[in-house]
C-alpha atoms as a PDB file:
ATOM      1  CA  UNK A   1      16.944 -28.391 -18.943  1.00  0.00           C
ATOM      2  CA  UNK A   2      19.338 -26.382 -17.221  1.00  0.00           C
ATOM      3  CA  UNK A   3      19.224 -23.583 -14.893  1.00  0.00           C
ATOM      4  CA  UNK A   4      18.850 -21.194 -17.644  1.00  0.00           C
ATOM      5  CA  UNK A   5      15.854 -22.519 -18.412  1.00  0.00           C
ATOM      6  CA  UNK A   6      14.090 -21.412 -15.186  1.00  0.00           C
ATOM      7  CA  UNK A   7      12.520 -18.175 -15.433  1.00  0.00           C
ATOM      8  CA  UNK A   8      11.372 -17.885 -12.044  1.00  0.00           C
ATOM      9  CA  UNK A   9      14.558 -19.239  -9.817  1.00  0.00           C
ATOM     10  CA  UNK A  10      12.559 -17.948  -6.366  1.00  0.00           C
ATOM     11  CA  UNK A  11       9.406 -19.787  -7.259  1.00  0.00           C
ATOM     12  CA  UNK A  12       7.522 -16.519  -6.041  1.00  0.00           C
ATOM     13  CA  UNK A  13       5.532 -16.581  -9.252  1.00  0.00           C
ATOM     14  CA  UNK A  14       7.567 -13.453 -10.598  1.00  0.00           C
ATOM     15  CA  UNK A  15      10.348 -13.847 -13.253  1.00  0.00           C
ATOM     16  CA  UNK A  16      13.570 -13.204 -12.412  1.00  0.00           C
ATOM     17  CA  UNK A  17      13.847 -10.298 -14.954  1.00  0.00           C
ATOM     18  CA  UNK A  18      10.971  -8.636 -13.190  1.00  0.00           C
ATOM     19  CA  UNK A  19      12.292  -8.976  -9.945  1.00  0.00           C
ATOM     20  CA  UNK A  20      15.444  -7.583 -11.004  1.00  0.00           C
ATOM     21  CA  UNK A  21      13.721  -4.957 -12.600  1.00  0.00           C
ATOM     22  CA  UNK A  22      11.869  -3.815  -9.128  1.00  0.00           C
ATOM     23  CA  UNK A  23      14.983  -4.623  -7.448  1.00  0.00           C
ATOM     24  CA  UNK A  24      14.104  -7.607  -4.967  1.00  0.00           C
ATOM     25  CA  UNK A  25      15.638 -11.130  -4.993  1.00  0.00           C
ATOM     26  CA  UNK A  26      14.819 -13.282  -7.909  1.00  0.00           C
ATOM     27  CA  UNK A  27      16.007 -16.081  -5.189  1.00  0.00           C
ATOM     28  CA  UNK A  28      13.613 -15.255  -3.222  1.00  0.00           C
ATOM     29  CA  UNK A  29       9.895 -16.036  -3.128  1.00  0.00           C
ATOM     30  CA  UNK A  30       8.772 -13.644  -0.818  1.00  0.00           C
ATOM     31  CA  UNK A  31      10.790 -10.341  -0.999  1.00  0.00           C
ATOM     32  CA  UNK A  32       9.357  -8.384   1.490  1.00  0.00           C
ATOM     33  CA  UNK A  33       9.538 -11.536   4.251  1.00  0.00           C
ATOM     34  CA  UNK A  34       5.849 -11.076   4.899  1.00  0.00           C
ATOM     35  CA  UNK A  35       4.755 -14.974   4.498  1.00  0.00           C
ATOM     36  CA  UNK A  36       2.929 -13.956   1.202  1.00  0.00           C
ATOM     37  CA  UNK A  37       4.798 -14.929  -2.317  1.00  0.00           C
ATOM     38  CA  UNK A  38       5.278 -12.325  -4.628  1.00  0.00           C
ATOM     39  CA  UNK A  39       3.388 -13.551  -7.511  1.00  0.00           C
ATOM     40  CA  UNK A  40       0.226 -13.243  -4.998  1.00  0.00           C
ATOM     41  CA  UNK A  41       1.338  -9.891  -3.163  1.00  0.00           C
ATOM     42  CA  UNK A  42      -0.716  -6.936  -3.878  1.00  0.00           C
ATOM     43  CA  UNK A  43       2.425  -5.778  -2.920  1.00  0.00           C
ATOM     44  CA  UNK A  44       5.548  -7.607  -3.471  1.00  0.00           C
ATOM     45  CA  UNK A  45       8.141  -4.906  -1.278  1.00  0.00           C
ATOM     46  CA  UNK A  46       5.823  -4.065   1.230  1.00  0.00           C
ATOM     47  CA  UNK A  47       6.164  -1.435   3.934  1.00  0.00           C
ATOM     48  CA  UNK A  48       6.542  -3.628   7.202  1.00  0.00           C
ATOM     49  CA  UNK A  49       6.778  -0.308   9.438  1.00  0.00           C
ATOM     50  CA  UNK A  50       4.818  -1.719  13.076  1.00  0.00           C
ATOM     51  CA  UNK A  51       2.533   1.500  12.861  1.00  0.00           C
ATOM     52  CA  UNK A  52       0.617   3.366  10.253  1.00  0.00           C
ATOM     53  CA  UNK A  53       2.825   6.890   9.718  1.00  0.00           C
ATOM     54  CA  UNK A  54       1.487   8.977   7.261  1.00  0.00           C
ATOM     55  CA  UNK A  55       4.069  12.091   6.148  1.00  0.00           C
ATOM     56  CA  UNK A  56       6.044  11.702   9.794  1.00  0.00           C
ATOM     57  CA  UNK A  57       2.833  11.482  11.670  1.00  0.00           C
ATOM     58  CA  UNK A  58       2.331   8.737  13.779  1.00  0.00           C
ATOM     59  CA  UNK A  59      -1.141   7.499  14.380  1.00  0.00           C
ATOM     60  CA  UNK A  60      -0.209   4.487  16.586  1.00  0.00           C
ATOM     61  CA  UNK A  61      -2.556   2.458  14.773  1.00  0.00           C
ATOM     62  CA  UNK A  62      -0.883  -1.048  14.141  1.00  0.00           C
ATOM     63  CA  UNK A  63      -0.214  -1.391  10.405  1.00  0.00           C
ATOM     64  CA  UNK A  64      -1.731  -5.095   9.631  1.00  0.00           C
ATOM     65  CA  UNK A  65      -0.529  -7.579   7.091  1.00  0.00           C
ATOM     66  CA  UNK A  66      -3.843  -7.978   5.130  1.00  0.00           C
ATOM     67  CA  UNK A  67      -3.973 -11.764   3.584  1.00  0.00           C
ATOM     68  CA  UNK A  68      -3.377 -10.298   0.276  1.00  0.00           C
ATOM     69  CA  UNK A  69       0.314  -9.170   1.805  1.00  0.00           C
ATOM     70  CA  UNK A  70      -0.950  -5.518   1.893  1.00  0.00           C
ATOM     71  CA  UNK A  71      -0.410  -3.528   4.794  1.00  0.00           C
ATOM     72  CA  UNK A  72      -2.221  -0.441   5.847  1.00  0.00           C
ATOM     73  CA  UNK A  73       0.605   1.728   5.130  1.00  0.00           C
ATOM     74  CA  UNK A  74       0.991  -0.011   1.237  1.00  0.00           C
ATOM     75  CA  UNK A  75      -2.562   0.886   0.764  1.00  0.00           C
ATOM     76  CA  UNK A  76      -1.722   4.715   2.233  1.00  0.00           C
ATOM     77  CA  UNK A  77       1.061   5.286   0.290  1.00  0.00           C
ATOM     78  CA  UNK A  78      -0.957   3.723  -3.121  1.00  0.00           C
ATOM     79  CA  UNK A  79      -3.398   6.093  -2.089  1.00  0.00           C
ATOM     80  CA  UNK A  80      -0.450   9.079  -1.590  1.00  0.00           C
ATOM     81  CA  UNK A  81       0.382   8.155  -5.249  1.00  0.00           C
ATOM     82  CA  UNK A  82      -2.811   7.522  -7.015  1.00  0.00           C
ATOM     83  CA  UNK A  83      -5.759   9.055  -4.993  1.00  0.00           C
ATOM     84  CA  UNK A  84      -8.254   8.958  -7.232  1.00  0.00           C
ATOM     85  CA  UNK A  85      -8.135   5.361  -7.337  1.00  0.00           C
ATOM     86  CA  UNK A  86      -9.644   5.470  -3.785  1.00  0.00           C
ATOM     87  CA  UNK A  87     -12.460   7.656  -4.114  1.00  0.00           C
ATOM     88  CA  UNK A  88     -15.576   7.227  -6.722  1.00  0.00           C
ATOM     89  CA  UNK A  89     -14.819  10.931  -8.039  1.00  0.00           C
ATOM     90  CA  UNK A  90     -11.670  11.507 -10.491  1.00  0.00           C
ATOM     91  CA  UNK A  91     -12.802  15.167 -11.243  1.00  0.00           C
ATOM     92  CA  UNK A  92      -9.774  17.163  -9.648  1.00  0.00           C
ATOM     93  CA  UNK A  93      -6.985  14.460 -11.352  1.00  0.00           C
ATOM     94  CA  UNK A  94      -8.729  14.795 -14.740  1.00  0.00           C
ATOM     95  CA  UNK A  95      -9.233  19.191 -14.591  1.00  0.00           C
ATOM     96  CA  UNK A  96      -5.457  19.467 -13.705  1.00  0.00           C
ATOM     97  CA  UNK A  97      -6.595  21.057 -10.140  1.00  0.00           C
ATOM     98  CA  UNK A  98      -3.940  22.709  -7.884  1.00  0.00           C
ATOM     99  CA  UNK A  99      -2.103  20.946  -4.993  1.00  0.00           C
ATOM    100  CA  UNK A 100      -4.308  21.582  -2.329  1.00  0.00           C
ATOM    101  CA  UNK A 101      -7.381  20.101  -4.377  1.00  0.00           C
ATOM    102  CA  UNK A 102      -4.912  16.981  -4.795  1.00  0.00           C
ATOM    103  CA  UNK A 103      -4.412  16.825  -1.022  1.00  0.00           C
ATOM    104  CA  UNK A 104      -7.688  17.255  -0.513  1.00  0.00           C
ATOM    105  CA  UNK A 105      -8.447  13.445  -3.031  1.00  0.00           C
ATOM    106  CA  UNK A 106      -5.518  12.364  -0.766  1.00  0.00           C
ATOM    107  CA  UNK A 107      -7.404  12.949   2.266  1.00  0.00           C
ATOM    108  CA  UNK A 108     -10.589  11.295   0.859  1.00  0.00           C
ATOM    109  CA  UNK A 109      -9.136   8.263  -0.373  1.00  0.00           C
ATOM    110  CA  UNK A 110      -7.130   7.599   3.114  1.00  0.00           C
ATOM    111  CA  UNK A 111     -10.878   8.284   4.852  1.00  0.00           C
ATOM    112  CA  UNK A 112     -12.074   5.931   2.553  1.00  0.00           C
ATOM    113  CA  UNK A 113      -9.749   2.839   3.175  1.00  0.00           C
ATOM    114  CA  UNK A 114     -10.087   3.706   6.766  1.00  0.00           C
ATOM    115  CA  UNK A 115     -13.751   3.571   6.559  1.00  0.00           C
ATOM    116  CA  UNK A 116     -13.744   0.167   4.958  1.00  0.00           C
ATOM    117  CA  UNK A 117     -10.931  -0.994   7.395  1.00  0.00           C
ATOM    118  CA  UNK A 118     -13.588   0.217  10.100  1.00  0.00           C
ATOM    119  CA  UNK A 119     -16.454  -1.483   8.860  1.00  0.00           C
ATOM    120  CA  UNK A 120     -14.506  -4.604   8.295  1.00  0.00           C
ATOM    121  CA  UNK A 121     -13.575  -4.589  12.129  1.00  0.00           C
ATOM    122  CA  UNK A 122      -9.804  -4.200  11.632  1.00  0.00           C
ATOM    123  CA  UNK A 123     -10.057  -0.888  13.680  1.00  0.00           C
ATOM    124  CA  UNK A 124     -12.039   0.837  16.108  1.00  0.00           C
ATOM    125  CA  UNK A 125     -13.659   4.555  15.337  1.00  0.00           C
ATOM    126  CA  UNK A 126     -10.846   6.020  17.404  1.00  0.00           C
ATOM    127  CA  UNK A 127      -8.227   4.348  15.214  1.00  0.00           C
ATOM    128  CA  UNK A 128      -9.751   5.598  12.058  1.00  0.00           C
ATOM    129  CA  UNK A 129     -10.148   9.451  13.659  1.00  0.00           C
ATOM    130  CA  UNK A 130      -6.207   9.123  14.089  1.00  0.00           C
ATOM    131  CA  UNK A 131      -5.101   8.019  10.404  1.00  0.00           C
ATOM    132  CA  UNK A 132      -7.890  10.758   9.005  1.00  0.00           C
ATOM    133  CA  UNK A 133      -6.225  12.613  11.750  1.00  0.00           C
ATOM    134  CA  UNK A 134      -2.972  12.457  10.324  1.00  0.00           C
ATOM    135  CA  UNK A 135      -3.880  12.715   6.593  1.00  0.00           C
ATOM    136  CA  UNK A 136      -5.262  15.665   6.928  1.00  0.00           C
ATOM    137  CA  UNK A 137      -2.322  17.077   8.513  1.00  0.00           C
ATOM    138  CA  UNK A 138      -0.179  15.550   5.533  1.00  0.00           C
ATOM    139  CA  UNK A 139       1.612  17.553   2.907  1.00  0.00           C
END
């Protein structure tokens, strides 16, 4: 079989036509450089910023690389997009509430991850006062 036959020319464990598709290197088994292939990545293009910044606030909170190749900031900014996913109620996404209510889930879910991130020993109270901190302050 030639070349053409291989689907996955990085050997990341995504096909070339996805990674096209999400526009990283089907060459390359680990897109993002973060020592976790792609076909295992919670998140193949991760953001590898040094500190968690939420909306241009800086908490100075060290982003980690979580062994799934999630960093804090991947999980803030899943959380930015899709907050309900984060917190146990889905009320405010389902009623069609305004903006603020939606900043308000936003704010929840990010004090949620932060809680577990807490109670996992990844960060200290402080740490987690600074990225609810900064949430809050969000747009």
């Amino acid at each position: 079989m030639g070349d053409n036959a291989d689907t996955d020319d990085g050997g990341g464990g995504v096909s070339d036509v996805d990674e096209i598709a999400t526009g990283t290197d089907p060459l390359d088994p680990d897109s993002d450089g973060d020592g976790v292939d792609d076909g295992v990545d919670a998140f193949p293009v991760s953001n590898l910023d040094a500190t968690v910044n939420i909306d241009g606030c800086d908490t100075g909170v060290v982003s980690q690389l979580l062994p799934n190749g999630a960093t804090f900031n991947d999980w803030i900014g899943a959380a930015a997009e899709n907050p309900e996913q984060f917190t146990k109620s889905s009320k405010s996404a389902k009623s069609g509430k305004s903006a603020k209510s939606t900043h308000g889930a936003f704010v929840k879910a990010v004090s949620n991850l932060a809680d577990g991130w807490k109670k996992a020993g990844l960060i200290t109270g402080r740490e987690k006062g600074a990225i609810t901190s900064c949430a809050a302050r969000s747009k």
